[in-house]
C-alpha atoms as a PDB file:
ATOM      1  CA  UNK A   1      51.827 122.508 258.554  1.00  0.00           C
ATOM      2  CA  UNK A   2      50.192 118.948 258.229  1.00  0.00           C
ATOM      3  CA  UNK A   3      50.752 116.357 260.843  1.00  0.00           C
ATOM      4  CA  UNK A   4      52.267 113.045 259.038  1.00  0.00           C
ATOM      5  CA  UNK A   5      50.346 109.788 260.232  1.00  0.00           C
ATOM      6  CA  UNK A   6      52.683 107.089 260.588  1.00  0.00           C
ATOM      7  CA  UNK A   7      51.428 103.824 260.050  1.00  0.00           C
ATOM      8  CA  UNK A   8      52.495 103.402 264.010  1.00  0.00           C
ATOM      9  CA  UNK A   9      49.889 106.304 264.351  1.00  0.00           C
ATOM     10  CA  UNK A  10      47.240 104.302 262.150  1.00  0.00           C
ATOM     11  CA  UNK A  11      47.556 101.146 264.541  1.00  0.00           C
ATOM     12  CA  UNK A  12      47.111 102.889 267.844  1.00  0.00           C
ATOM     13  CA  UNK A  13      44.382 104.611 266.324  1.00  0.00           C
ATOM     14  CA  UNK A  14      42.360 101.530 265.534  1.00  0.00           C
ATOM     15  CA  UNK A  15      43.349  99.868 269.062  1.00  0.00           C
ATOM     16  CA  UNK A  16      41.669 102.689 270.655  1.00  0.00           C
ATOM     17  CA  UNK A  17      38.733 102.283 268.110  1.00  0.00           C
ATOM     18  CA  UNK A  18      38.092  98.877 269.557  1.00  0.00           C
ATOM     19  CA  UNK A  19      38.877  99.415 272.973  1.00  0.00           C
ATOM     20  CA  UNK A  20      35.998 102.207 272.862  1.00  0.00           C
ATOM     21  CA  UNK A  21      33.616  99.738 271.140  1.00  0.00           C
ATOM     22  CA  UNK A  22      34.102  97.110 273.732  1.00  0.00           C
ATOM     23  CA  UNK A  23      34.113  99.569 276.821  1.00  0.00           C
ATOM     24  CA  UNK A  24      30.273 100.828 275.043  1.00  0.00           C
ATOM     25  CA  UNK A  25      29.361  97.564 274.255  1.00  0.00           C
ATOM     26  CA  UNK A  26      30.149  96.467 278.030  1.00  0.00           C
ATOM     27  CA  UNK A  27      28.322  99.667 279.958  1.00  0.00           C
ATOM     28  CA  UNK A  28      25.387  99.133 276.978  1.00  0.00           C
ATOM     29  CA  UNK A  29      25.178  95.073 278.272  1.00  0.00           C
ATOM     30  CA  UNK A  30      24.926  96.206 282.008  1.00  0.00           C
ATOM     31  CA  UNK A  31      21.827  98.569 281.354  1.00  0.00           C
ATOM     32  CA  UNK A  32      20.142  96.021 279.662  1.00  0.00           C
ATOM     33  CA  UNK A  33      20.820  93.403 282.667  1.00  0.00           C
ATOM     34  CA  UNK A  34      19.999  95.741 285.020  1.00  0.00           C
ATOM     35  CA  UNK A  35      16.686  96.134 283.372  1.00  0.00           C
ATOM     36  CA  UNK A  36      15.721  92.808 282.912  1.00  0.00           C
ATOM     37  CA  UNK A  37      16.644  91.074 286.063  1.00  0.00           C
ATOM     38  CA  UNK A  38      14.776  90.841 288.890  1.00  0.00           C
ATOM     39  CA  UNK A  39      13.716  93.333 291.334  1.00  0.00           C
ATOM     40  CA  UNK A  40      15.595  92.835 294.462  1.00  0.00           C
ATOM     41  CA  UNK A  41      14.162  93.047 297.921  1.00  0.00           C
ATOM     42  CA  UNK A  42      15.328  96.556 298.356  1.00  0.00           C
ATOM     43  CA  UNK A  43      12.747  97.230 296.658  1.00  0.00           C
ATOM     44  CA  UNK A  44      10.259  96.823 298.777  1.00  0.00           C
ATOM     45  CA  UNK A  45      12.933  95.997 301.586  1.00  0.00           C
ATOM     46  CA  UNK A  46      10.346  95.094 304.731  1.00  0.00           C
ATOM     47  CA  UNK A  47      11.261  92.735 307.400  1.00  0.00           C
ATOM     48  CA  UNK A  48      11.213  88.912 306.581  1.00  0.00           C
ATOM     49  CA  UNK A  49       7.905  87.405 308.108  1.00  0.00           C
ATOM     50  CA  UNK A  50       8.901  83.937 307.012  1.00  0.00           C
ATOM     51  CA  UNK A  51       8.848  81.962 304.021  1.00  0.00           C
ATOM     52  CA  UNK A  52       6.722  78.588 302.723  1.00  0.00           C
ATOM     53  CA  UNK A  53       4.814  76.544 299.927  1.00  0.00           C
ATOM     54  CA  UNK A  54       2.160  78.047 298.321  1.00  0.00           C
ATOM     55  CA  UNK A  55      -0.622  75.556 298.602  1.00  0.00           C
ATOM     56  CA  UNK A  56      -3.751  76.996 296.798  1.00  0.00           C
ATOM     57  CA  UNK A  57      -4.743  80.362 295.306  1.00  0.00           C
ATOM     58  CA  UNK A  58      -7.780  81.781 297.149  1.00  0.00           C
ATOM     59  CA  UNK A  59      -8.232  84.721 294.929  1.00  0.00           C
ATOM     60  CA  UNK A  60      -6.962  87.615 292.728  1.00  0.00           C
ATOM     61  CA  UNK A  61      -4.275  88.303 295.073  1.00  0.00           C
ATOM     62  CA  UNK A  62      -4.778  85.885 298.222  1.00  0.00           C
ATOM     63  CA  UNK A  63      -3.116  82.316 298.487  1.00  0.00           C
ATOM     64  CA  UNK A  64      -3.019  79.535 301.348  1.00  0.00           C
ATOM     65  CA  UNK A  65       0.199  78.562 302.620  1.00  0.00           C
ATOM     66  CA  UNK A  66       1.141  74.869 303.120  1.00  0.00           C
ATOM     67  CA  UNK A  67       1.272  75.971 306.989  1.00  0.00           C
ATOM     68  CA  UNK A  68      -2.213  77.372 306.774  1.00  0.00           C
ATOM     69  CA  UNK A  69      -1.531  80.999 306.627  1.00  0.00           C
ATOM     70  CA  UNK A  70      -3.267  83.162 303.983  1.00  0.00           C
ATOM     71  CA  UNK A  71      -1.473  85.924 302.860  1.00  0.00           C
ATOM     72  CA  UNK A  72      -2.797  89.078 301.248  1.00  0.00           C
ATOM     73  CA  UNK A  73      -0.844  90.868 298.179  1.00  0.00           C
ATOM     74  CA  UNK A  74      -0.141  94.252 299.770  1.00  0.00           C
ATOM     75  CA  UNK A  75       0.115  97.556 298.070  1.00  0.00           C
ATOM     76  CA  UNK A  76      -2.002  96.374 295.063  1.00  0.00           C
ATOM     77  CA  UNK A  77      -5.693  96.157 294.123  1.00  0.00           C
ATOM     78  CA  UNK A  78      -7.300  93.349 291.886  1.00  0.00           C
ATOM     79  CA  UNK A  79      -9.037  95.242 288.704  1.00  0.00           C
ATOM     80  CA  UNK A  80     -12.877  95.838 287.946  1.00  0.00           C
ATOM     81  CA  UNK A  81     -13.661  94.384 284.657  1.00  0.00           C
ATOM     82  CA  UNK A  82     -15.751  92.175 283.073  1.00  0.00           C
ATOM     83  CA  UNK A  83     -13.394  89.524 284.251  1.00  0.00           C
ATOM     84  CA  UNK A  84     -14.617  86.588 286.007  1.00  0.00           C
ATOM     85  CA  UNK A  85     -12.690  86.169 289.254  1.00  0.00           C
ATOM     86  CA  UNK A  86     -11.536  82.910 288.195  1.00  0.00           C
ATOM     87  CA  UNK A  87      -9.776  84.379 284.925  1.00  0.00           C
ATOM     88  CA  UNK A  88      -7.976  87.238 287.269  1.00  0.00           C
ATOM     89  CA  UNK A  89      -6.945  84.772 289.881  1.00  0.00           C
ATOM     90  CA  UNK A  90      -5.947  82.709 287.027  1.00  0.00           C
ATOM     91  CA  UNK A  91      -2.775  85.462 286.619  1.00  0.00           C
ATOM     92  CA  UNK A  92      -2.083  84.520 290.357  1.00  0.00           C
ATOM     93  CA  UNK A  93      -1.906  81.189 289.861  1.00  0.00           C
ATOM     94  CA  UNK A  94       0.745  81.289 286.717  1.00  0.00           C
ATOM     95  CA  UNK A  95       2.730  82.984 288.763  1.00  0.00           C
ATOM     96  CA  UNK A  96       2.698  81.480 292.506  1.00  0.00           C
ATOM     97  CA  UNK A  97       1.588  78.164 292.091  1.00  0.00           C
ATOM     98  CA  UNK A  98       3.382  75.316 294.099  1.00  0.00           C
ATOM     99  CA  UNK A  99       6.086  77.520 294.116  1.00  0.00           C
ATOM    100  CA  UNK A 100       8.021  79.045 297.623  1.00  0.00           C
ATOM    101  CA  UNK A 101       7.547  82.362 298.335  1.00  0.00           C
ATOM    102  CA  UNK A 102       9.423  84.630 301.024  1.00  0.00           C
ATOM    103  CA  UNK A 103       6.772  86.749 303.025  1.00  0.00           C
ATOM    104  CA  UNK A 104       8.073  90.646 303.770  1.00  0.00           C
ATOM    105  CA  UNK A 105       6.073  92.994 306.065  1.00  0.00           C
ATOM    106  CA  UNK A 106       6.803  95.643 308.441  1.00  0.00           C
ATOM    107  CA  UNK A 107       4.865  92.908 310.737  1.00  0.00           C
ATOM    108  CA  UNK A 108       2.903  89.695 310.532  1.00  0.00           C
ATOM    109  CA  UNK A 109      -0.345  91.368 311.883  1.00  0.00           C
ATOM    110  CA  UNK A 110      -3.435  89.508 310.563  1.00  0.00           C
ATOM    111  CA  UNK A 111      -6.397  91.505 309.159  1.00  0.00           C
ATOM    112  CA  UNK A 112      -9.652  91.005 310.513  1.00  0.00           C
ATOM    113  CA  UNK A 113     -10.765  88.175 308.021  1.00  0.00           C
ATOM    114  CA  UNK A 114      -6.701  86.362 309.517  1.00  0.00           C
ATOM    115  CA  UNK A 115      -5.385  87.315 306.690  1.00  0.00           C
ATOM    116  CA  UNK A 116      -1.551  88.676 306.430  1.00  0.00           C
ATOM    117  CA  UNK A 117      -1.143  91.209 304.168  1.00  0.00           C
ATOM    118  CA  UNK A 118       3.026  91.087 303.270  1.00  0.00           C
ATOM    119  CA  UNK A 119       5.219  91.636 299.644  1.00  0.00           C
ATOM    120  CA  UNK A 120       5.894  88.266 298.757  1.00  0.00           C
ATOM    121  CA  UNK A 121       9.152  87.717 296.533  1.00  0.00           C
ATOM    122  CA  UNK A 122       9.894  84.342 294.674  1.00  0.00           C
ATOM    123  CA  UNK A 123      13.529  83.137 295.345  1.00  0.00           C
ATOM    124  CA  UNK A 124      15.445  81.990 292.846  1.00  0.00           C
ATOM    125  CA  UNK A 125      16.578  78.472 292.760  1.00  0.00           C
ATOM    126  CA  UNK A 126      19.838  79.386 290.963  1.00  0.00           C
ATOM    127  CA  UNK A 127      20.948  82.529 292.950  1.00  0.00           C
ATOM    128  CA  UNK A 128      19.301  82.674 296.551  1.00  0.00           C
ATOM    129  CA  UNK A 129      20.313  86.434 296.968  1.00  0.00           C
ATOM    130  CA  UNK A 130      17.825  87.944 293.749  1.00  0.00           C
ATOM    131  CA  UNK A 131      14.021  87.820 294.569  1.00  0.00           C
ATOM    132  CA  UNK A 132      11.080  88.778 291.973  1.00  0.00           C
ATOM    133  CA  UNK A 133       8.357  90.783 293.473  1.00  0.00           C
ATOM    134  CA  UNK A 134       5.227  88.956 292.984  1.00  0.00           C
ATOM    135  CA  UNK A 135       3.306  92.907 293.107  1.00  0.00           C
ATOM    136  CA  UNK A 136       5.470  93.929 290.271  1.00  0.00           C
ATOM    137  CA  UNK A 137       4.830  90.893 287.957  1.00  0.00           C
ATOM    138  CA  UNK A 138       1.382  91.563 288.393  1.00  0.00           C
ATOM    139  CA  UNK A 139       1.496  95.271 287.728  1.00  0.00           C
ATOM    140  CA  UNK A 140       3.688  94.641 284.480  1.00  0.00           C
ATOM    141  CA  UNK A 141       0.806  91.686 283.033  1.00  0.00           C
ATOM    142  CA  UNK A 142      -1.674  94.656 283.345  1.00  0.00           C
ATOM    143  CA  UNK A 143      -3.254  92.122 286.194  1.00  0.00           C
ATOM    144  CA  UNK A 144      -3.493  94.718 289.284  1.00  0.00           C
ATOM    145  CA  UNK A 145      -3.423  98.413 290.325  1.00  0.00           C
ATOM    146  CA  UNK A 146      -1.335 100.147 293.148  1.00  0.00           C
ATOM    147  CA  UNK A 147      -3.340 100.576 295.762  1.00  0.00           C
ATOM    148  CA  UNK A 148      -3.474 103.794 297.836  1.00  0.00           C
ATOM    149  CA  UNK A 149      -2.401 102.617 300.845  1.00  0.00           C
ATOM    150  CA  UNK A 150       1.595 102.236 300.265  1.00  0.00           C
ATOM    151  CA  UNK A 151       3.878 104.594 302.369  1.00  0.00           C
ATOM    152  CA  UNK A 152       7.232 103.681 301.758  1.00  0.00           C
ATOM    153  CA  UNK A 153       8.435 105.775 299.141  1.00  0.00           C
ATOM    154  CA  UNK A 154      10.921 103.396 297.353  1.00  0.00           C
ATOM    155  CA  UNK A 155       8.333 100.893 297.118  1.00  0.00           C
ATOM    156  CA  UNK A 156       5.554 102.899 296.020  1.00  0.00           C
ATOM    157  CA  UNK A 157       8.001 103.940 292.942  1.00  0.00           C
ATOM    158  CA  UNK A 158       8.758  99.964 292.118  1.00  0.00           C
ATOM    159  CA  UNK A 159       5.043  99.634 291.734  1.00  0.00           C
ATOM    160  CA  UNK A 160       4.356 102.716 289.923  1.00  0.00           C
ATOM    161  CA  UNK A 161       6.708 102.177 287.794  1.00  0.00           C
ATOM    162  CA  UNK A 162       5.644  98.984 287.029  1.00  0.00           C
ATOM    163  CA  UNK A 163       1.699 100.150 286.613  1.00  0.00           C
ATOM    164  CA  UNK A 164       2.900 102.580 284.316  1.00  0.00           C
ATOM    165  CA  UNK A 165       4.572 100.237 282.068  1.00  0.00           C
ATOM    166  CA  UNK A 166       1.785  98.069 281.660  1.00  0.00           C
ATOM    167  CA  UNK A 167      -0.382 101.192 280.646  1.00  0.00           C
ATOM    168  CA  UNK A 168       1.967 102.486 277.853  1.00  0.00           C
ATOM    169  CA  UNK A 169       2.185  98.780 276.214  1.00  0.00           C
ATOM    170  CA  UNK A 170      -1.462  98.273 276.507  1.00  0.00           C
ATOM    171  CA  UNK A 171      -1.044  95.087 278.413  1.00  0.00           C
ATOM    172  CA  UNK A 172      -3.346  93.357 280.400  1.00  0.00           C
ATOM    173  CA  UNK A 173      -6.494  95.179 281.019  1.00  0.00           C
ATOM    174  CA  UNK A 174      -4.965  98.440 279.896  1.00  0.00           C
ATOM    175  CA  UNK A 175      -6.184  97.335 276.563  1.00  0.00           C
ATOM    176  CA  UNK A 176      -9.341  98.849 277.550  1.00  0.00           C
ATOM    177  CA  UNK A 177      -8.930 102.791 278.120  1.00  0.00           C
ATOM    178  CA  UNK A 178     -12.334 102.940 279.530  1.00  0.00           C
ATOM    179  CA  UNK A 179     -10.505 101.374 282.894  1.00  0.00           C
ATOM    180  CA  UNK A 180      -9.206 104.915 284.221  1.00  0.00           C
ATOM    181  CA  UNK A 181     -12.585 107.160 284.466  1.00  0.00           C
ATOM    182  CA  UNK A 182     -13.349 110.889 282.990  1.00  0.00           C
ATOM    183  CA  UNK A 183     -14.196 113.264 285.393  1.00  0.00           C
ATOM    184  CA  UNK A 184     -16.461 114.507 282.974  1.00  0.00           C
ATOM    185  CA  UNK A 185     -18.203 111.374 282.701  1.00  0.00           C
ATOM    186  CA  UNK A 186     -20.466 111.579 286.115  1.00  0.00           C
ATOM    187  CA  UNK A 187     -22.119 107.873 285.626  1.00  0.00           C
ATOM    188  CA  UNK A 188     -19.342 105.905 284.826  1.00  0.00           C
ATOM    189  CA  UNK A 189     -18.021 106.768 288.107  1.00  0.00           C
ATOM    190  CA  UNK A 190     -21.347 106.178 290.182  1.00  0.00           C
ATOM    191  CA  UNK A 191     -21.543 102.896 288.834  1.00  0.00           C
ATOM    192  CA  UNK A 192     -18.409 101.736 290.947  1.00  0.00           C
ATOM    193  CA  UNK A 193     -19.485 102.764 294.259  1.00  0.00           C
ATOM    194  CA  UNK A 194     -17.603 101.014 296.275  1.00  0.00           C
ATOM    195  CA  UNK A 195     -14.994 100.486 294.072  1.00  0.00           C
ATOM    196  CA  UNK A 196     -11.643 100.958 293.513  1.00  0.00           C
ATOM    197  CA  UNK A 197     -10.840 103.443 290.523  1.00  0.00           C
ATOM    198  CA  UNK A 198      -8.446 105.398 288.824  1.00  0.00           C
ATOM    199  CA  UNK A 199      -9.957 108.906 287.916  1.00  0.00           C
ATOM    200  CA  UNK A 200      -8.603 111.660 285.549  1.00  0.00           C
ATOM    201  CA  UNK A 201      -9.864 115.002 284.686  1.00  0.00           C
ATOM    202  CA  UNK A 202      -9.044 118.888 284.975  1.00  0.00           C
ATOM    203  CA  UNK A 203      -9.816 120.744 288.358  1.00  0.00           C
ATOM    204  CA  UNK A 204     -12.123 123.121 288.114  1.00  0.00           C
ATOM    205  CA  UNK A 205     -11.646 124.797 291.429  1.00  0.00           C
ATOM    206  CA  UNK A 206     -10.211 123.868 295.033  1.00  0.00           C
ATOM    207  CA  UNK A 207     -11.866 124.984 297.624  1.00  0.00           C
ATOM    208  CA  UNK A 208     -12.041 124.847 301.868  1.00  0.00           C
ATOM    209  CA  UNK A 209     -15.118 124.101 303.788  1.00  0.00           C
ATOM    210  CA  UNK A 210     -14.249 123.776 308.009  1.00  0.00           C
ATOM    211  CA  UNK A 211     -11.239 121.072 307.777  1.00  0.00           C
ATOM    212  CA  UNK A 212     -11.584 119.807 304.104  1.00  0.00           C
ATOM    213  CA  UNK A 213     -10.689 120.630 300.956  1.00  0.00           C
ATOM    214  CA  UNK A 214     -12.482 119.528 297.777  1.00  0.00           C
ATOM    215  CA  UNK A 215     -10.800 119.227 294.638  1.00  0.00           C
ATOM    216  CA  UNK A 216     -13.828 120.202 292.148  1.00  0.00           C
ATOM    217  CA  UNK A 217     -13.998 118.897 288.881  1.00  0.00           C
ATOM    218  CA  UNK A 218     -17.932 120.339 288.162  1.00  0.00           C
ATOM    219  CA  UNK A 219     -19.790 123.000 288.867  1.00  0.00           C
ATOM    220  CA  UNK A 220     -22.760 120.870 290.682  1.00  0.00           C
ATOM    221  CA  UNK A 221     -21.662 119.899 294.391  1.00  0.00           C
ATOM    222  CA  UNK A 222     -24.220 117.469 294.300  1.00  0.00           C
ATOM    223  CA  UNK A 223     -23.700 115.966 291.030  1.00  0.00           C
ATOM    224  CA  UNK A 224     -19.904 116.196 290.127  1.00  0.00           C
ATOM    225  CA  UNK A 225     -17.178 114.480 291.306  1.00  0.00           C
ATOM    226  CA  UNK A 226     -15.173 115.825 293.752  1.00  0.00           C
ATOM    227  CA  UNK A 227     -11.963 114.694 295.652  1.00  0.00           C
ATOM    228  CA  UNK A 228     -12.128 115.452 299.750  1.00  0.00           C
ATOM    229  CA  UNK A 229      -8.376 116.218 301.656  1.00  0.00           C
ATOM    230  CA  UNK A 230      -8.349 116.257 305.379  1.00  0.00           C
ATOM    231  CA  UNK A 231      -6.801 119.442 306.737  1.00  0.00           C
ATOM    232  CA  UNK A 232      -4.653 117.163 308.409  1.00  0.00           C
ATOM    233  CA  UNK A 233      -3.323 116.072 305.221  1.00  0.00           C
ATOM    234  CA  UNK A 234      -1.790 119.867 303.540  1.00  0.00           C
ATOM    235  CA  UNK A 235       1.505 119.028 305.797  1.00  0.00           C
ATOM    236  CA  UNK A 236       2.155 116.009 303.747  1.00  0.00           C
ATOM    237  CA  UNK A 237       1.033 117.456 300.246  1.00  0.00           C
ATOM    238  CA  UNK A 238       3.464 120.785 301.273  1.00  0.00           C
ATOM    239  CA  UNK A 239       6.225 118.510 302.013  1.00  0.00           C
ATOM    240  CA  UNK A 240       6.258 116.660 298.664  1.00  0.00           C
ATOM    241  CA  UNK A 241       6.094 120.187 297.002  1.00  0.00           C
ATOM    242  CA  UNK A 242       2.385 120.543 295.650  1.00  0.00           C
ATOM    243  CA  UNK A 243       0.668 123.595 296.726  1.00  0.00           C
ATOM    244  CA  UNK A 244      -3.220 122.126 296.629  1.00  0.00           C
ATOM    245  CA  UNK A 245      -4.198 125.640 295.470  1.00  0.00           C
ATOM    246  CA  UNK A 246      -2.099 125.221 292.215  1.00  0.00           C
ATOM    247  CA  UNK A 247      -3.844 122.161 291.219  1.00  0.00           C
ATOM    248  CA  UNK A 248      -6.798 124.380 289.393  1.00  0.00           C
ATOM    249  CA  UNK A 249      -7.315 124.282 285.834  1.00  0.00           C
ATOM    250  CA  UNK A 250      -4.463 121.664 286.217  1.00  0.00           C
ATOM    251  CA  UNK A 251      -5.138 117.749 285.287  1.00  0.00           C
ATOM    252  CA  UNK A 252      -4.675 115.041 287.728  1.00  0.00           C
ATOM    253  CA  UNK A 253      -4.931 111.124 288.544  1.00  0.00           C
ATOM    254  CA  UNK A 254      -6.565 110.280 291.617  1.00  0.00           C
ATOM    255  CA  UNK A 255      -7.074 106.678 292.914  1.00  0.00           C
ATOM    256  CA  UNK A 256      -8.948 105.643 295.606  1.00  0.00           C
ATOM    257  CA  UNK A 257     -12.456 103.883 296.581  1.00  0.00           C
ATOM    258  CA  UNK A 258     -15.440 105.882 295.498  1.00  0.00           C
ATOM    259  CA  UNK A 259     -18.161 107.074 297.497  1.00  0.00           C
ATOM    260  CA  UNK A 260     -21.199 108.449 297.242  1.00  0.00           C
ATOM    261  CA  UNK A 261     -21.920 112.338 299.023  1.00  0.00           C
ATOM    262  CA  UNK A 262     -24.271 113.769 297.029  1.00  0.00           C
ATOM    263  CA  UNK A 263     -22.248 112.802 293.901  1.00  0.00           C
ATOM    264  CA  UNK A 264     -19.465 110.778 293.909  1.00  0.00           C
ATOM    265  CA  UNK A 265     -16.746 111.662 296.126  1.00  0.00           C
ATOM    266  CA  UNK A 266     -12.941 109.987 296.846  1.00  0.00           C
ATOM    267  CA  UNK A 267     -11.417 110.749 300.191  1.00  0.00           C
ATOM    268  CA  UNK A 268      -6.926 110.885 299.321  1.00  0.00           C
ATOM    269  CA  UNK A 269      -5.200 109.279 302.637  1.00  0.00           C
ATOM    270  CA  UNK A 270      -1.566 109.092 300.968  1.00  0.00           C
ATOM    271  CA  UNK A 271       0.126 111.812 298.576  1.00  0.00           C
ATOM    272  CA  UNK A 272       0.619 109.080 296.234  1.00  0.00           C
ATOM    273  CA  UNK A 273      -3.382 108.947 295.136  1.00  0.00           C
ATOM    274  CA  UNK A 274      -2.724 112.023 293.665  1.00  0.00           C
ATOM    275  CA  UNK A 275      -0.727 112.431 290.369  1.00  0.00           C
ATOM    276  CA  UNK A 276      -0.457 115.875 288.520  1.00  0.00           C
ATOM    277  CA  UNK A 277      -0.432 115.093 284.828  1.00  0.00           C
ATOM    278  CA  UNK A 278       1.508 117.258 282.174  1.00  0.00           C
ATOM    279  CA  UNK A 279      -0.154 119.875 280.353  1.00  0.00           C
ATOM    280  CA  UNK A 280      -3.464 121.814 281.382  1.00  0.00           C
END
């Protein structure tokens, strides 16, 4: 037996038609404003260390204060190209200049060249309460790397996430793929000594010698690169779920400063230098 649809029927029908619409068209307008605005303080929610007028850009990531205080971009490191300085500070300067800035830090301890390395948010004029991290506007232009040296989890993500976003649209200098090194690729990786680098490539073995372990990416000790993990260290790496041993024959990002042991080594501090890539 058919059911008989009453004109009645037809009406309510298209009501809830439209209602539907508007309830998807609302939920599909709050994704896209939650994507687009601002990142909020929570994410990278330190304690306030002040606030000021940015007086001059110093470099890549330092500026002057109009109080005199130089603060240091934290949790990011200014790129190795063929850049001049002046073009990356030039990034900086777009996006600080003569404008105030609210200073977060877990405190407002001075390196040893007096400078304070903080997150450093621009308030908005029209809505006091939403803050732009200056770290992730950076990361998104392609203009900076996360550094190694960021512990707070929710942070660390912001900026990752950021990074990562940068490197799938090409921006910036992730135009060039030559900026994260092959393992396989011995030279390239010399040639920043002393440098700050992102470094890919399949581990070839892991290995423990007295209280390190070395991540092995060739068969030459004294040629190859190698990444060096403090036995102090396996705690944290257990913890976040990776098992050191099952990183052979697996790829990985590392980042770090390189050094030179024979062949070019990079000592991981944080978890977060390591990333374990998909596929073998």
């Amino acid at each position: 037996m058919h059911s008989v649809i009453t004109p009645e029927l037809q009406h309510m029908r298209r009501i809830a038609i439209s209602l539907s619409a508007s309830v998807a068209i609302s939920l599909l307008a709050n994704v896209l404003l939650a994507a687009t605005s601002p990142v909020h303080a929570a994410g990278c929610a330190f304690a306030a260390q002040g606030d000021g007028h940015v007086a001059a850009i110093l470099d890549a990531r330092t500026f002057r204060l109009q109080d005199g205080r130089e603060i240091r971009l934290a949790g990011i490191e200014p790129i190795t190209s063929e850049k001049t300085s002046a073009n990356r500070s030039a990034a900086l300067s777009a996006i600080l200049n003569g404008r105030d800035v609210i200073v977060r830090a877990d405190d407002d301890t001075p390196d040893r060249y007096g400078r304070e390395p903080a997150f450093v948010f621009l308030a908005s004029p029209e809505n006091s309460s939403s803050e732009t991290l200056v770290q992730r506007e950076l990361l998104l232009q392609g203009e900076a790397l996360v550094s190694a040296s960021v512990t707070d989890k929710e942070c660390a993500g912001v900026l990752m996430e950021a990074e990562a976003a940068a490197r799938q649209t090409k921006r910036g200098v992730w135009a060039d793929p030559a900026v994260i090194k092959n393992t396989e690729s011995t030279g390239d990786i010399l040639a920043g000594i002393g440098q700050f680098m992102l470094v890919e490539g399949k581990v070839l073995s892991v290995r423990q010698a007295g209280a390190t372990t070395y991540l092995n990416f060739g068969r030459n000790w004294t040629r190859d690169f190698a990444v060096t993990i403090s036995r102090r260290m396996l705690p944290l790496f257990e913890a976040a779920g990776i098992a050191l041993k099952s990183l052979e024959n697996r790829r990985i990002r590392v980042r770090g400063w390189i050094e030179a042991r024979g062949g070019p080594r990079m000592e991981v501090l944080r978890v977060g230098q390591v990333e374990v890539l998909g596929g073998n």
